[in-house]
N, C-alpha and C. Protein backbone atom coordinates (compact mmCIF):
# COMPACT_ATOMS: atom_id res chain seq x y z
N UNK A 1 105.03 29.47 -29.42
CA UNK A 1 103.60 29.29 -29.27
C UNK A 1 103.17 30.08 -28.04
N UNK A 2 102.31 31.03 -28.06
CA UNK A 2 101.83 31.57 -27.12
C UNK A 2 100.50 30.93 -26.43
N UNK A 3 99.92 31.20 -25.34
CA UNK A 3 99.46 30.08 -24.37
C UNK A 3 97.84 30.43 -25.21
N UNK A 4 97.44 31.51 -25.89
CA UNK A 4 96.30 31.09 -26.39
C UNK A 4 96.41 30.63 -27.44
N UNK A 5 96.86 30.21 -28.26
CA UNK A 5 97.24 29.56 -29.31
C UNK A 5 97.24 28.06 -28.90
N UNK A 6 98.22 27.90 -27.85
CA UNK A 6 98.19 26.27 -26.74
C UNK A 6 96.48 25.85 -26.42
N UNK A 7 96.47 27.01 -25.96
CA UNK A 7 94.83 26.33 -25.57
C UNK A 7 94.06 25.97 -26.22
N UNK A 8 94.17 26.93 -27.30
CA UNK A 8 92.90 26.52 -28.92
C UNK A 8 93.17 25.34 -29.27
N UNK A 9 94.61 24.70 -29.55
CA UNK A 9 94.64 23.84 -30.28
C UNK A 9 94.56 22.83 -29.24
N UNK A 10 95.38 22.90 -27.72
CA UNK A 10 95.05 21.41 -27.12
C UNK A 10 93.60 21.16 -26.83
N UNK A 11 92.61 22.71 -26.61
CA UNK A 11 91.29 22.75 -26.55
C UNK A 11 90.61 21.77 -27.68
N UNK A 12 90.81 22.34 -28.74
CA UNK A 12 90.61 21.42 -30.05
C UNK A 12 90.55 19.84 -30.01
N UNK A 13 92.16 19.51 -29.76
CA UNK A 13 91.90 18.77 -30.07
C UNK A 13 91.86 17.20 -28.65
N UNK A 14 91.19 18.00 -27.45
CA UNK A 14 90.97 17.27 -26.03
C UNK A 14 89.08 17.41 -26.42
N UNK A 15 88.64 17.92 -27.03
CA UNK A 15 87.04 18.26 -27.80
C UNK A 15 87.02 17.22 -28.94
N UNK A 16 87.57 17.39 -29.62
CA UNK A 16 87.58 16.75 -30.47
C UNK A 16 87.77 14.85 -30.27
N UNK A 17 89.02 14.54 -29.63
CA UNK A 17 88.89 13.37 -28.83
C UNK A 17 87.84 12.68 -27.59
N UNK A 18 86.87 13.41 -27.23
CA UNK A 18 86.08 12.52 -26.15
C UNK A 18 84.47 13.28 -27.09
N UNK A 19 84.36 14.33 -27.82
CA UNK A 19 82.96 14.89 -28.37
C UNK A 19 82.21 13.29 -28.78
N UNK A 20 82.70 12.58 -29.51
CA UNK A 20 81.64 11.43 -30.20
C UNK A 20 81.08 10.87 -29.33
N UNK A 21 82.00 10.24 -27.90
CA UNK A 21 81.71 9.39 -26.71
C UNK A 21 80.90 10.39 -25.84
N UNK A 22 80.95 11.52 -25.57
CA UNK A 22 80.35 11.85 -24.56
C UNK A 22 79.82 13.35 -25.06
N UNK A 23 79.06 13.47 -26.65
CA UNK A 23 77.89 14.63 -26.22
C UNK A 23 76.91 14.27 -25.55
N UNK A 24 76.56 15.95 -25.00
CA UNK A 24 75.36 15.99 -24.06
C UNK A 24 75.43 15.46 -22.57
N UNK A 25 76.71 15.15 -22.26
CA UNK A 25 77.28 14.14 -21.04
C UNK A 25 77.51 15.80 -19.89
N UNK A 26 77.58 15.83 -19.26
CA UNK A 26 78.16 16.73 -18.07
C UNK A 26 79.48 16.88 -17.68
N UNK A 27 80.34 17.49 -17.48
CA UNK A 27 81.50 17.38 -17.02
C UNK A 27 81.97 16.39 -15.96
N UNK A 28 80.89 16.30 -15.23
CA UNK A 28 80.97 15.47 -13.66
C UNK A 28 80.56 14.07 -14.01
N UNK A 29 79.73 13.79 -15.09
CA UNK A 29 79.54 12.60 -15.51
C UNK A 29 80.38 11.93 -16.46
N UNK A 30 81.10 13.00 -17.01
CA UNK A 30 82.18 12.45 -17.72
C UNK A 30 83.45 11.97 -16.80
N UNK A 31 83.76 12.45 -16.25
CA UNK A 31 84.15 12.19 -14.66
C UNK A 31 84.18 10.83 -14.22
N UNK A 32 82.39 10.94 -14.17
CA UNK A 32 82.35 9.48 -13.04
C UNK A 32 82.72 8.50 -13.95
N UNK A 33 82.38 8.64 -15.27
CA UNK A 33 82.31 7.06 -16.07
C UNK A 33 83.97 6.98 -15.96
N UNK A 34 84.65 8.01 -16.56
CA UNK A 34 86.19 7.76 -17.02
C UNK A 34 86.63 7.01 -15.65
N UNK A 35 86.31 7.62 -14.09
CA UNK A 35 87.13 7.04 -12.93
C UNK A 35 86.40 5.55 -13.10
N UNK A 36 85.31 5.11 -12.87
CA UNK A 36 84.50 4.01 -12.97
C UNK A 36 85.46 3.27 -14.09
N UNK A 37 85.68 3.38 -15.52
CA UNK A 37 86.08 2.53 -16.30
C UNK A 37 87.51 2.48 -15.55
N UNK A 38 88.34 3.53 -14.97
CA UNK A 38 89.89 2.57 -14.07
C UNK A 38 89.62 2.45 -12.82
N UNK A 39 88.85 2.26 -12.03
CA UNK A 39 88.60 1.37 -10.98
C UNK A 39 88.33 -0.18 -11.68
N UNK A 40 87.18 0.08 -12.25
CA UNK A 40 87.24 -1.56 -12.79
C UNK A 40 88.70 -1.44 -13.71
N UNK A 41 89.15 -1.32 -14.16
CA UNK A 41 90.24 -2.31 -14.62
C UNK A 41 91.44 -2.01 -14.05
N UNK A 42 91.02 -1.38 -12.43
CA UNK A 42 91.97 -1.61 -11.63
C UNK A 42 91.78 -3.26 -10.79
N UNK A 43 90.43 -3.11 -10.84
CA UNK A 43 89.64 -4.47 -10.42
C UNK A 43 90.10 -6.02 -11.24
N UNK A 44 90.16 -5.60 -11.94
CA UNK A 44 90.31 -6.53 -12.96
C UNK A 44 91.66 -6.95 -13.16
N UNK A 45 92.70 -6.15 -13.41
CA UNK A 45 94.20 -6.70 -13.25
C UNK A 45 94.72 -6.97 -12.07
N UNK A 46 93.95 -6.61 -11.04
CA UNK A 46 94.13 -7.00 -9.36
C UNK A 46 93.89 -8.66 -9.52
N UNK A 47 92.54 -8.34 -9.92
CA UNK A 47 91.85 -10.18 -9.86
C UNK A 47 93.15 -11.29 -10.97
N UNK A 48 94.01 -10.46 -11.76
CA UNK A 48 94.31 -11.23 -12.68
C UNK A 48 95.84 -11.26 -12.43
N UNK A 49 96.59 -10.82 -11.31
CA UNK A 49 97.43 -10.70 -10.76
C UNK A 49 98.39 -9.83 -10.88
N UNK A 50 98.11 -8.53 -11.98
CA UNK A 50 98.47 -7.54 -12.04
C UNK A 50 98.89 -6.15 -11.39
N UNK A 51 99.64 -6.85 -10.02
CA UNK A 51 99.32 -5.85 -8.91
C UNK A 51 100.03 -3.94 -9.20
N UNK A 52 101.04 -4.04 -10.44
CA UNK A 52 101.71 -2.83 -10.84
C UNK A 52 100.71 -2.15 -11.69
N UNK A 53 99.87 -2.29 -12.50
CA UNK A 53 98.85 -2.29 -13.28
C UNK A 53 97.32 -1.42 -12.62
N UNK A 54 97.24 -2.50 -11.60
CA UNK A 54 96.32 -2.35 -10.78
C UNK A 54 96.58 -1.05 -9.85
N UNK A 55 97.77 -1.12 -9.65
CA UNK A 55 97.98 -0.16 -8.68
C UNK A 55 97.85 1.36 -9.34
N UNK A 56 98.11 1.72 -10.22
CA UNK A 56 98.57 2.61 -11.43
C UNK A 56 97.09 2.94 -11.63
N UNK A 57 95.95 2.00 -12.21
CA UNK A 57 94.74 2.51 -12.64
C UNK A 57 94.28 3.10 -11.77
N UNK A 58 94.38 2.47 -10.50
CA UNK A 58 93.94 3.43 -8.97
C UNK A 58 94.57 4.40 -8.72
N UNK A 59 95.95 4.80 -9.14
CA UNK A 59 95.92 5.99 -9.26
C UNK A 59 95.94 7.18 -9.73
N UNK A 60 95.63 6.30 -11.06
CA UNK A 60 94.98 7.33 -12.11
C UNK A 60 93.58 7.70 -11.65
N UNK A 61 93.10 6.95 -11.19
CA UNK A 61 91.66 7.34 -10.77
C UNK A 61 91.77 8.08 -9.83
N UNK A 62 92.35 8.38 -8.96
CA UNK A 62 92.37 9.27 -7.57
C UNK A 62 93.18 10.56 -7.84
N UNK A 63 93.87 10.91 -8.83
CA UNK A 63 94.76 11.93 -9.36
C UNK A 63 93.45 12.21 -10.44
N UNK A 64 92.55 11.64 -11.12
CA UNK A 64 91.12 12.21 -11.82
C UNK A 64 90.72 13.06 -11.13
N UNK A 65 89.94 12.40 -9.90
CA UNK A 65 89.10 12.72 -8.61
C UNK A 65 89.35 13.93 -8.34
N UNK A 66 90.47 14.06 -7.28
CA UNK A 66 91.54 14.77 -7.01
C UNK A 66 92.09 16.70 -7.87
N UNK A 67 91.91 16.09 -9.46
CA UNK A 67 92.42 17.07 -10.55
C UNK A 67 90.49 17.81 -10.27
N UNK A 68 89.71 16.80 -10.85
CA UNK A 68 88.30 17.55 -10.91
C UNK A 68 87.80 18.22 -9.55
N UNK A 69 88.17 17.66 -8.24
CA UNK A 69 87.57 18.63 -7.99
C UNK A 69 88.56 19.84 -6.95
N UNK A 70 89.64 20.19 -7.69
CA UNK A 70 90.19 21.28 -7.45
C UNK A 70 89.46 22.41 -9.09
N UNK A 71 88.96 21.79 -9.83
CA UNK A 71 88.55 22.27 -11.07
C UNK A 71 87.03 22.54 -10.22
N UNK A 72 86.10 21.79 -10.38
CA UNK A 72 84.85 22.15 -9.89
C UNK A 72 84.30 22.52 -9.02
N UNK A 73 84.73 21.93 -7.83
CA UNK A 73 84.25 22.64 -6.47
C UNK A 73 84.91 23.04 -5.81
N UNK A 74 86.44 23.78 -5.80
CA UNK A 74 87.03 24.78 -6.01
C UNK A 74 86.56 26.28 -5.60
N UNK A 75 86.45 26.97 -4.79
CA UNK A 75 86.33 28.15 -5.24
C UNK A 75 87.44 29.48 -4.65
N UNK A 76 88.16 28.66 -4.19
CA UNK A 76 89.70 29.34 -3.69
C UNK A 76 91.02 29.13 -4.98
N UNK A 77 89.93 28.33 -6.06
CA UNK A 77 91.73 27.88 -6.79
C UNK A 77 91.38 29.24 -7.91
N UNK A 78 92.42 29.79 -8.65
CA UNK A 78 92.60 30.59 -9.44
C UNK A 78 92.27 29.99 -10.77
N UNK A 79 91.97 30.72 -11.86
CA UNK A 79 91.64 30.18 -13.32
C UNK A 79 92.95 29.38 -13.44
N UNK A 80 94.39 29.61 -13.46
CA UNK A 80 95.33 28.57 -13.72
C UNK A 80 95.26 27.41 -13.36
N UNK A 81 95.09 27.68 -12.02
CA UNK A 81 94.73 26.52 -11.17
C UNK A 81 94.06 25.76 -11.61
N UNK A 82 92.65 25.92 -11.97
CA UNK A 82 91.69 25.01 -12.50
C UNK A 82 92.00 24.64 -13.94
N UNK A 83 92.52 25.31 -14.67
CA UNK A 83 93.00 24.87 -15.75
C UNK A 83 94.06 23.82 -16.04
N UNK A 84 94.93 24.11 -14.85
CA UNK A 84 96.46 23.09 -14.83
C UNK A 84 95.59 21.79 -14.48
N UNK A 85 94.20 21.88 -13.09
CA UNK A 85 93.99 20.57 -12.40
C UNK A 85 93.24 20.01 -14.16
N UNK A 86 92.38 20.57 -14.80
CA UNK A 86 91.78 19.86 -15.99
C UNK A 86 92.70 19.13 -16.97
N UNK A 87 94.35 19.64 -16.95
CA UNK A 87 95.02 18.87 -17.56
C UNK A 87 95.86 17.76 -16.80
N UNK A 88 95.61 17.97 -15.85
CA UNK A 88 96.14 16.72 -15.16
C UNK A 88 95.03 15.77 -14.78
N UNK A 89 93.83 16.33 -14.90
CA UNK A 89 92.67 15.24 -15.12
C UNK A 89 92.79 14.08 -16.73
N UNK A 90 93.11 15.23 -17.64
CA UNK A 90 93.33 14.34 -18.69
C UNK A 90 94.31 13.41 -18.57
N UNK A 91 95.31 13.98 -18.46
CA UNK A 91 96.51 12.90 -18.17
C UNK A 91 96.24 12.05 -17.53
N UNK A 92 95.68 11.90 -16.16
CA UNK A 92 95.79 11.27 -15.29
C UNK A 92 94.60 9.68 -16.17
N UNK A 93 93.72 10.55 -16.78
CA UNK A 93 92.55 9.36 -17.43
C UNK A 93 93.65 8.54 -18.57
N UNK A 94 94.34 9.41 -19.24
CA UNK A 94 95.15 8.90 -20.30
C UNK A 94 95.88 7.74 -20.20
N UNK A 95 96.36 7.50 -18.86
CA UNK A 95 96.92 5.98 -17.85
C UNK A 95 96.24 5.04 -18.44
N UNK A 96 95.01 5.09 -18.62
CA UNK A 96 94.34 3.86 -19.28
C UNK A 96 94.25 2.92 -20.41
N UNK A 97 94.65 4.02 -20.87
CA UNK A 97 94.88 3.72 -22.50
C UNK A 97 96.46 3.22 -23.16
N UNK A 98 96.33 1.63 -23.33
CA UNK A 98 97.61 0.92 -23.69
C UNK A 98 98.44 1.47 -24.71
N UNK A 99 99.08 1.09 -24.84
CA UNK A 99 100.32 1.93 -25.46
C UNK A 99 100.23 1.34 -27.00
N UNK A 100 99.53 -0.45 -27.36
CA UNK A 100 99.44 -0.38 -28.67
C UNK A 100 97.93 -0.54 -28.95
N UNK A 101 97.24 0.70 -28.05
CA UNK A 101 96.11 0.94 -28.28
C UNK A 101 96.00 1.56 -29.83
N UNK A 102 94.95 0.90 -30.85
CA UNK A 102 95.09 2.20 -32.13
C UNK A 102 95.16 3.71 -31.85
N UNK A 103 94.32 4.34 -30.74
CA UNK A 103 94.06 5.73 -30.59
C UNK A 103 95.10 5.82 -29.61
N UNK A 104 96.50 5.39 -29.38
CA UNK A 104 97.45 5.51 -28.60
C UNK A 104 98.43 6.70 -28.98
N UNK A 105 98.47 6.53 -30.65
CA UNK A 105 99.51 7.63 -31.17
C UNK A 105 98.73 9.11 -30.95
N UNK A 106 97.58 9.26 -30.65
CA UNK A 106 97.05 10.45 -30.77
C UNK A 106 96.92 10.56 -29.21
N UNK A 107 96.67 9.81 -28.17
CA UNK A 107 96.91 9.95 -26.91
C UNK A 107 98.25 10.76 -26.43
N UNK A 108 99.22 10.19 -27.09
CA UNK A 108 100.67 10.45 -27.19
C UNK A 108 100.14 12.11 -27.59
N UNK A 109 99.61 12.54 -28.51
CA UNK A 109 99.94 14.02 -28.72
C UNK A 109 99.41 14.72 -27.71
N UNK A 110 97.93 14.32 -27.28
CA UNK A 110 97.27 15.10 -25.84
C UNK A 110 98.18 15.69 -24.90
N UNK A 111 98.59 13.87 -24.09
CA UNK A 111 99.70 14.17 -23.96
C UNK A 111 100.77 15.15 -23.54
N UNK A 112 101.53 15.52 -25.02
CA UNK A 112 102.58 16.06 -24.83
C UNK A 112 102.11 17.61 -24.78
N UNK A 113 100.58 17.71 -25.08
CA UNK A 113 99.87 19.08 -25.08
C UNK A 113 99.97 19.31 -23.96
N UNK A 114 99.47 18.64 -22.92
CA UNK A 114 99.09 18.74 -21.60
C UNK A 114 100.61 19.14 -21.40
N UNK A 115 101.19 18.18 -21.36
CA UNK A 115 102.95 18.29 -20.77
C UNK A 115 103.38 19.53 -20.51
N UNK A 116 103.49 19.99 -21.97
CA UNK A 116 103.55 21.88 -22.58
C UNK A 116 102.47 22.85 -21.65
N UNK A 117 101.52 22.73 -21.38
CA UNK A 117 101.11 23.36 -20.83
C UNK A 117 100.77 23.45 -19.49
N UNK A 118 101.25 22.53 -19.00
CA UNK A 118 101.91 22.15 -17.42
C UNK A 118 102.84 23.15 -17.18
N UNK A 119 104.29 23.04 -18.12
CA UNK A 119 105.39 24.00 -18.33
C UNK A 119 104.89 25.32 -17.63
N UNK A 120 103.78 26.11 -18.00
CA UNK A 120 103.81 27.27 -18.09
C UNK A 120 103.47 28.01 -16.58
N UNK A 121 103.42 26.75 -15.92
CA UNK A 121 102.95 26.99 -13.98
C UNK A 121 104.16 26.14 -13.75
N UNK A 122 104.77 27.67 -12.86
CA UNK A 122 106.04 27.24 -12.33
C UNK A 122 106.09 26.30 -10.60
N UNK A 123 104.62 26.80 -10.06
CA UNK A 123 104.72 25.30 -8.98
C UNK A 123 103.47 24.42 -8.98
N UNK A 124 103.72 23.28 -8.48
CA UNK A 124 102.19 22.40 -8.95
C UNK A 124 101.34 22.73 -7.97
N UNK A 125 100.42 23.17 -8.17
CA UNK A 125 98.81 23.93 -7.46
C UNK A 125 97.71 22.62 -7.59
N UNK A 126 97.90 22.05 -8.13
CA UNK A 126 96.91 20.87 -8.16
C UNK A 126 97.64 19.55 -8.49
N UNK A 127 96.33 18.71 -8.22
CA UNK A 127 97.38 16.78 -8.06
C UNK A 127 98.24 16.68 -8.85
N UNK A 128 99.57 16.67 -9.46
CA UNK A 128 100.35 16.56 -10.40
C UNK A 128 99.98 15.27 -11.18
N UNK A 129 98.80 14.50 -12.08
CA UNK A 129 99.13 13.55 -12.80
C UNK A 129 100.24 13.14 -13.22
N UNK A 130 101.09 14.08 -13.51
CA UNK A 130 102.52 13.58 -14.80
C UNK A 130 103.31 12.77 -13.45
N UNK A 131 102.75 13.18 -12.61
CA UNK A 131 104.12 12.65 -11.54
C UNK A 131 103.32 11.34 -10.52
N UNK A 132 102.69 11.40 -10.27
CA UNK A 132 101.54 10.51 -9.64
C UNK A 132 101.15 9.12 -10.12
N UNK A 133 101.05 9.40 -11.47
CA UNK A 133 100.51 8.16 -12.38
C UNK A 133 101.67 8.02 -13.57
N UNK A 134 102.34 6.39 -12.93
CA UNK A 134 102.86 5.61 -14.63
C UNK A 134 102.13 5.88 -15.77
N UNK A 135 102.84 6.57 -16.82
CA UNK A 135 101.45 6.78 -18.09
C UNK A 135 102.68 6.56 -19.09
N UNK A 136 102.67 5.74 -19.65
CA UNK A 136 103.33 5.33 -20.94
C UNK A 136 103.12 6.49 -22.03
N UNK A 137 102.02 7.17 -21.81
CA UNK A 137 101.87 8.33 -22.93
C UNK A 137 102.78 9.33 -22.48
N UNK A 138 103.47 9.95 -21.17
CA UNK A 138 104.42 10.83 -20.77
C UNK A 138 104.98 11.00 -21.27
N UNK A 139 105.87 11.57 -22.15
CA UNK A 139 107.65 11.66 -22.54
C UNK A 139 107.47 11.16 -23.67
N UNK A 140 106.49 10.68 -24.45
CA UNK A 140 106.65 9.29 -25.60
C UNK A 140 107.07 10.01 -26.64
N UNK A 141 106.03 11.36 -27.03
CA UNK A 141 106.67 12.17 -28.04
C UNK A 141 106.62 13.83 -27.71
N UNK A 142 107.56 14.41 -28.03
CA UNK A 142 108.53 15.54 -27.46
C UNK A 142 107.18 16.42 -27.60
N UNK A 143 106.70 17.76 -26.89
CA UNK A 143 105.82 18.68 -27.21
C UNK A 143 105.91 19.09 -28.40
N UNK A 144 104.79 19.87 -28.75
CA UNK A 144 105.11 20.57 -30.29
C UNK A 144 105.29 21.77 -29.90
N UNK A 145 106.03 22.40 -31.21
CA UNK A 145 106.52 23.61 -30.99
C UNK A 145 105.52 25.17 -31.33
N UNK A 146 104.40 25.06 -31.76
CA UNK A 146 103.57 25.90 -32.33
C UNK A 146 102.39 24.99 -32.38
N UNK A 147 101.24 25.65 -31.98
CA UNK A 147 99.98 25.00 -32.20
C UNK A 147 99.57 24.71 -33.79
N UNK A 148 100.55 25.45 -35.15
CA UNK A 148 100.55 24.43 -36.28
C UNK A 148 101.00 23.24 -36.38
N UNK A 149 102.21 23.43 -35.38
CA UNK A 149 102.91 21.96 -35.40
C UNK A 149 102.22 20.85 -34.85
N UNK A 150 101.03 21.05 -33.60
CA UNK A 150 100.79 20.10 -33.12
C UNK A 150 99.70 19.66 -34.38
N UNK A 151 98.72 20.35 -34.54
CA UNK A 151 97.75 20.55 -35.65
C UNK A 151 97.97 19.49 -36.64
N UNK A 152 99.55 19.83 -37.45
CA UNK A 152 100.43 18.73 -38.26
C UNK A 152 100.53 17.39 -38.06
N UNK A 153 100.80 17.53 -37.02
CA UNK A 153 101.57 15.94 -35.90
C UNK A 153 100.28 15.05 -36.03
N UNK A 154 98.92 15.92 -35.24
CA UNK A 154 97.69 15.37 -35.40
C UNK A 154 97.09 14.75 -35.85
N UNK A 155 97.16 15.81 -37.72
CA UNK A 155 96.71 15.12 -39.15
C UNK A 155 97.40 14.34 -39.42
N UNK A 156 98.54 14.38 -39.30
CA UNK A 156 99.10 13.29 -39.67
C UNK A 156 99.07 12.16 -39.39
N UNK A 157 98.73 11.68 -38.20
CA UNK A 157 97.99 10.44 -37.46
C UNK A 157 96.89 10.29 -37.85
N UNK A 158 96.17 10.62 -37.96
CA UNK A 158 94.07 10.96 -38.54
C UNK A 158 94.44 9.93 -39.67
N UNK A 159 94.83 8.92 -40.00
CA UNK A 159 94.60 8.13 -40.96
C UNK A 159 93.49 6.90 -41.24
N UNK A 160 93.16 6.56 -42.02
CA UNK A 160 92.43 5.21 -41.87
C UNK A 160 91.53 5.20 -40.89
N UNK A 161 91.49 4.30 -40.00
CA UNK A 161 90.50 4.21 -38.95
C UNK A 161 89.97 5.61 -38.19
N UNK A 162 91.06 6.65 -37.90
CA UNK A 162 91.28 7.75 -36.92
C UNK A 162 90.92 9.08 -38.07
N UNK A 163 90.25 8.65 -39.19
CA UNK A 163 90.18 9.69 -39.99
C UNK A 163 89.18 11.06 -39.57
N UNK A 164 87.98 10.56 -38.87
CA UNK A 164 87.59 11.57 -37.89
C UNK A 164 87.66 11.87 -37.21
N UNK A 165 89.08 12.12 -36.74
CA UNK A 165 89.55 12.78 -35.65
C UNK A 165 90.26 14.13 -35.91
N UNK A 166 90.34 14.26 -37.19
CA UNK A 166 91.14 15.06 -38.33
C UNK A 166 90.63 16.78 -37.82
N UNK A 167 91.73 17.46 -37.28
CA UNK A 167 90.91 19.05 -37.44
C UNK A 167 91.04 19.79 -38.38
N UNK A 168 90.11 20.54 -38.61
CA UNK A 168 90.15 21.29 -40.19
C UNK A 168 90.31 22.56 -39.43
């Protein structure tokens, strides 16, 4: 898989996963809500005695922060740069999302997109999510090998409930 091929399809399908929730939203506002929804339920498993939990959403939220604005207000980081910090923004939001969440198996593919395309920067230039934040989605399922394969992996999840999530 060559890296524009990677991008189309993790492009695809990181568009395709947040487009319903947040057209017409801003990048920076997409931002605030995603850190806002794991602060509070960093808040919330704190209050409920969840201090490993708690600790984890906070730092998924600060490895968000952190990823965006080496991406946005930035103007010393290189296009990789900002590209690696946007996938470790995803990742880092991905922490949130439980593991027998329904939209968990397709989290799992993001994911291993991001993972793969981490690979391709040989030192970390921005907050490392994968390493920063416990994310049950990490490692869960192996990268794909060709942006058909991930494409495959995808549809193949798109079932039932997740049927519009399907890329054509």
């Amino acid at each position: 898989m060559n890296r524009r091929e990677l991008l189309k399809a993790g492009g695809t399908i990181a568009v395709m996963a947040v487009m319903p929730e947040f057209t017409g939203c801003s990048p920076a506002q997409v931002v605030l809500d995603v850190e806002g929804v794991l602060k509070e339920a960093a808040a919330i498993t704190a209050a409920a005695g969840q201090t490993n939990w708690s600790a984890d959403f906070s730092a998924a939220a600060d490895a968000l922060q952190a990823a965006y604005n080496v991406w946005d207000q930035s103007t010393t980081s290189t296009t990789g740069q900002k590209i690696e910090a946007v996938l470790n923004a995803l990742v880092a939001a991905t922490a949130a999302v439980l593991p027998n969440d329904p939209y968990a198996a397709l989290i799992n593919e993001c994911v291993a997109l991001a993972d793969l395309a981490l690979g391709f920067w040989g030192g970390v230039a921005a907050p490392n999510a994968l390493g920063r934040v416990r994310n049950p989605h990490v490692g869960a399922v192996p990268p794909p090998t060709s942006y058909k394969d991930a494409k495959r992996r995808w549809n193949t999840l798109c079932v039932g409930p997740l049927a519009g999530a399907r890329i054509k």
